[in-house]
C-alpha atoms as a PDB file:
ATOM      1  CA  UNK A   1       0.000   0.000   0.000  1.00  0.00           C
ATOM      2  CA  UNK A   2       1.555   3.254  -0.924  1.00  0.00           C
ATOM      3  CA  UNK A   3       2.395   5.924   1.611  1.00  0.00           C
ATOM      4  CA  UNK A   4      -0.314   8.653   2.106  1.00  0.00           C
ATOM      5  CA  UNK A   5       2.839  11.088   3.163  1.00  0.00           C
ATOM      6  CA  UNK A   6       5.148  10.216   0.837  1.00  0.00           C
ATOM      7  CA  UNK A   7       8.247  12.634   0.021  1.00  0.00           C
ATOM      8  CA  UNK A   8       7.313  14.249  -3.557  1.00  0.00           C
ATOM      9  CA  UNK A   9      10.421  15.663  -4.973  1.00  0.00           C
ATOM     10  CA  UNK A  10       9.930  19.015  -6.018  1.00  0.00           C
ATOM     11  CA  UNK A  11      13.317  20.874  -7.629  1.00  0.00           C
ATOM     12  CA  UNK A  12      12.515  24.301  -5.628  1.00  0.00           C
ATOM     13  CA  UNK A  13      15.175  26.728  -6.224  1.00  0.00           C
ATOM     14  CA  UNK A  14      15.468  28.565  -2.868  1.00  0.00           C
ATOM     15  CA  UNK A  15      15.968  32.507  -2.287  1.00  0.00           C
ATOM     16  CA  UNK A  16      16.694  34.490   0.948  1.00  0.00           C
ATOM     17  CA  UNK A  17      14.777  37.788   1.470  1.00  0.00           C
ATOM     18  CA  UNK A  18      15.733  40.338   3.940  1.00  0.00           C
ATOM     19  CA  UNK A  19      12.945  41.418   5.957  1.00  0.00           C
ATOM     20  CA  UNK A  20      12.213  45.173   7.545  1.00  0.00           C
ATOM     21  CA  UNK A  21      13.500  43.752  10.753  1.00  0.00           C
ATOM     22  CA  UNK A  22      16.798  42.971   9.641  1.00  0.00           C
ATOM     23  CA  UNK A  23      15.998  39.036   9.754  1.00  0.00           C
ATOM     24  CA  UNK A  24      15.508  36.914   6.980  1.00  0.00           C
ATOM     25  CA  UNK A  25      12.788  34.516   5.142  1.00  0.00           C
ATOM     26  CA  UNK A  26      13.687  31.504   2.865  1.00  0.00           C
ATOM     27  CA  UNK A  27      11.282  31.535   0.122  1.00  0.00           C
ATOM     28  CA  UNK A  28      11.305  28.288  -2.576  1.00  0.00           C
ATOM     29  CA  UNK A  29      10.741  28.872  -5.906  1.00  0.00           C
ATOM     30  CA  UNK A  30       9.048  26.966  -9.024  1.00  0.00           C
ATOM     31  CA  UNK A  31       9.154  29.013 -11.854  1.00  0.00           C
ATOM     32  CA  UNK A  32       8.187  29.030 -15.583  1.00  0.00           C
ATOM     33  CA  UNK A  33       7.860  32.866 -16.489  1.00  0.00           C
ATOM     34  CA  UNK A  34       4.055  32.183 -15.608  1.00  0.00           C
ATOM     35  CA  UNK A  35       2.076  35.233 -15.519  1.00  0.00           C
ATOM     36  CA  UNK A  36       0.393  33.787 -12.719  1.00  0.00           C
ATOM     37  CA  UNK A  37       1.485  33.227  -8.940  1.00  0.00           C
ATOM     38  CA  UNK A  38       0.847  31.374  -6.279  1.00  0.00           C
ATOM     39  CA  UNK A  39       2.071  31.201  -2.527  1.00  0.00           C
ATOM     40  CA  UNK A  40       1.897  28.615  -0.694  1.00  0.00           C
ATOM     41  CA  UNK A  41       1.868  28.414   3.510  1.00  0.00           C
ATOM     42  CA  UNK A  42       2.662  25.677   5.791  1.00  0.00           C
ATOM     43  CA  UNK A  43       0.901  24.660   8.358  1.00  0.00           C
ATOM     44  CA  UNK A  44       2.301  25.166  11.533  1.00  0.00           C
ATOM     45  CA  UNK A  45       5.544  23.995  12.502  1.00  0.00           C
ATOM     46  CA  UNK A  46       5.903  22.822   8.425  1.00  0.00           C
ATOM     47  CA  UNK A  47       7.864  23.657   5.838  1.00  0.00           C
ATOM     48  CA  UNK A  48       8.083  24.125   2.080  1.00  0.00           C
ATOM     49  CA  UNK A  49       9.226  20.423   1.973  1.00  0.00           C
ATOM     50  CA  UNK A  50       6.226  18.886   3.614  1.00  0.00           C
ATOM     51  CA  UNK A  51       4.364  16.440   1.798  1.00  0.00           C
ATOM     52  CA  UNK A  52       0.969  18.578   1.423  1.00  0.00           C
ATOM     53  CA  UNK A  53       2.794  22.424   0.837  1.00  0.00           C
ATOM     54  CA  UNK A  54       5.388  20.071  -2.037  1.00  0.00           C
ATOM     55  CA  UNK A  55       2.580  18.309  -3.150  1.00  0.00           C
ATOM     56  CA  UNK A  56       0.646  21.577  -3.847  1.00  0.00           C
ATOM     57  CA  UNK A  57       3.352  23.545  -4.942  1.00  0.00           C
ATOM     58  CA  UNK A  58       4.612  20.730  -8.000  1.00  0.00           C
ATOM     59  CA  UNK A  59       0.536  20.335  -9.065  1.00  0.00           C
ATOM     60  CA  UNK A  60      -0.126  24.004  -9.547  1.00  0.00           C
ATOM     61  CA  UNK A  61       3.247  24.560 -11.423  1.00  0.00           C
ATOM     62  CA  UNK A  62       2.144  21.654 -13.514  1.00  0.00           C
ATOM     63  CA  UNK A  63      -0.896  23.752 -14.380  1.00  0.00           C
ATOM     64  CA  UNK A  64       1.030  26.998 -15.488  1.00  0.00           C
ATOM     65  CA  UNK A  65       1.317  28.803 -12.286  1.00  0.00           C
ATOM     66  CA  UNK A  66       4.690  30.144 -10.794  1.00  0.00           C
ATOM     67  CA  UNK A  67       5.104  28.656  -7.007  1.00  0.00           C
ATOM     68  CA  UNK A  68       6.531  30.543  -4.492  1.00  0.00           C
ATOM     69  CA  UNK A  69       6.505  28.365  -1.101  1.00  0.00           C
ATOM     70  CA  UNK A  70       7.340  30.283   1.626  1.00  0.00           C
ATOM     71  CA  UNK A  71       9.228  29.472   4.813  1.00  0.00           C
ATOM     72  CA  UNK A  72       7.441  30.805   8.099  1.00  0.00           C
ATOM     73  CA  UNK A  73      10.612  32.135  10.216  1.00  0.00           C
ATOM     74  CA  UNK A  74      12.630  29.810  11.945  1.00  0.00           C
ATOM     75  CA  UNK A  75      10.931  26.944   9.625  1.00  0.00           C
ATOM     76  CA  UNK A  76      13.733  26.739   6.699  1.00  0.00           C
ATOM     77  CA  UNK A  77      16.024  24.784   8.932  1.00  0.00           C
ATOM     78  CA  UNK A  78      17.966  27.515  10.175  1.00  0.00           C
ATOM     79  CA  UNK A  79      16.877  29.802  13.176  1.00  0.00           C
ATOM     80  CA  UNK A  80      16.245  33.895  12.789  1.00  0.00           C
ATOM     81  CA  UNK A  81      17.961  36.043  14.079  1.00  0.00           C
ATOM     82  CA  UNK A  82      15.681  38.004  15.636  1.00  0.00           C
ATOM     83  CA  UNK A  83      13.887  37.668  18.656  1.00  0.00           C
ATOM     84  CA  UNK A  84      10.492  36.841  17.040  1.00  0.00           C
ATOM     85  CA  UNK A  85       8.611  33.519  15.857  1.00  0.00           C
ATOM     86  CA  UNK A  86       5.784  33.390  13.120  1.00  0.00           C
ATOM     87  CA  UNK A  87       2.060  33.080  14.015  1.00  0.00           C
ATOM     88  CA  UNK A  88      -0.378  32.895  10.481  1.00  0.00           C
ATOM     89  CA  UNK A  89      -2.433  35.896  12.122  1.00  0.00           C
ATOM     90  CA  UNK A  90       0.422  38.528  11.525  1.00  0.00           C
ATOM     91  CA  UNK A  91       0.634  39.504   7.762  1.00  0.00           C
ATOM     92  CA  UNK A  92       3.688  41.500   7.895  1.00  0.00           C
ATOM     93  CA  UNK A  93       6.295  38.295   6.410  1.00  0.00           C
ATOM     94  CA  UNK A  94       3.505  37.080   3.697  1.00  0.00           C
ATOM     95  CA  UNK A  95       3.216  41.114   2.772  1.00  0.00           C
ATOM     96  CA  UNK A  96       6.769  40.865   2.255  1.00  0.00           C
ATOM     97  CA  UNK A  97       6.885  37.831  -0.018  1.00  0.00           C
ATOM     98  CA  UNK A  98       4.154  39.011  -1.709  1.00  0.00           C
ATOM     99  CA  UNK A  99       5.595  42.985  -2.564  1.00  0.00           C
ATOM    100  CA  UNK A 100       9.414  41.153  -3.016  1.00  0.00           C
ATOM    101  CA  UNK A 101       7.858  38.825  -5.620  1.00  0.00           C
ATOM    102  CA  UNK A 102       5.414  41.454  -7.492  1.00  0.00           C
ATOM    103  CA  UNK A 103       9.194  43.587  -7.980  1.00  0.00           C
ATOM    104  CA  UNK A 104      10.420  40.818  -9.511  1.00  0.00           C
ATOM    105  CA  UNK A 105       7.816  40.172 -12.336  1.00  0.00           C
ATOM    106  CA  UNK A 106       4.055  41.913 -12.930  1.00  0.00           C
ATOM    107  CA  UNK A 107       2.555  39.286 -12.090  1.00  0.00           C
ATOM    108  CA  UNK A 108      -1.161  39.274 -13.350  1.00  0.00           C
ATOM    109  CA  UNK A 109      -2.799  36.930 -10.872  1.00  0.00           C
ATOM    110  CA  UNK A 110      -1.646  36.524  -7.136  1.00  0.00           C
ATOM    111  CA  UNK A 111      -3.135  33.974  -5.320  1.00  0.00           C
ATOM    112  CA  UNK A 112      -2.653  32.587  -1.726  1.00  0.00           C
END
């Protein structure tokens, strides 16, 4: 019987923003000069690399969407620096992916 968490592979090419704190988010990347993009959140205490964020990530690039999967701070595998942990209510770090990826390419849909 197959696993229902099995690894899926996903060839994410990962990027380091700097946040307005001085600190730092680890953002992986699918990308395929999509006009569209989609972010994708872990769950808490996740990653990009968990089986449901990968899994969601490689099926929407598969459809024509650019994936950026985010990494919540302290979540990459390396701690922050600063003296502050993630929650999903706080929207500054997602409004941060979100404006660092829009300078990057006018993107015509953003979803979440």
């Amino acid at each position: 019987m197959p696993s229902l968490r099995r690894k899926v592979p996903v060839p994410y090419v990962r990027e380091r923003i700097t946040t307005p704190d001085d600190d730092f988010l680890d953002l992986d990347w699918l990308r395929q000069d999509s006009d569209r993009l989609v972010v994708v959140t872990h769950g808490l205490e996740g990653s990009s690399d968990r089986h449901y964020a990968a899994g969601t990530a490689k099926a929407l690039f598969a459809e024509g969407w650019d994936v950026c999967a985010w990494n919540c701070r302290s979540c990459s595998g390396e701690m922050n620096r600063q003296f502050r942990l993630y929650h999903h209510g706080e929207t500054g770090d997602i409004h941060t992916v979100i404006q660092h990826a829009l300078a990057q390419r006018a993107y015509r849909t953003v979803a979440l």
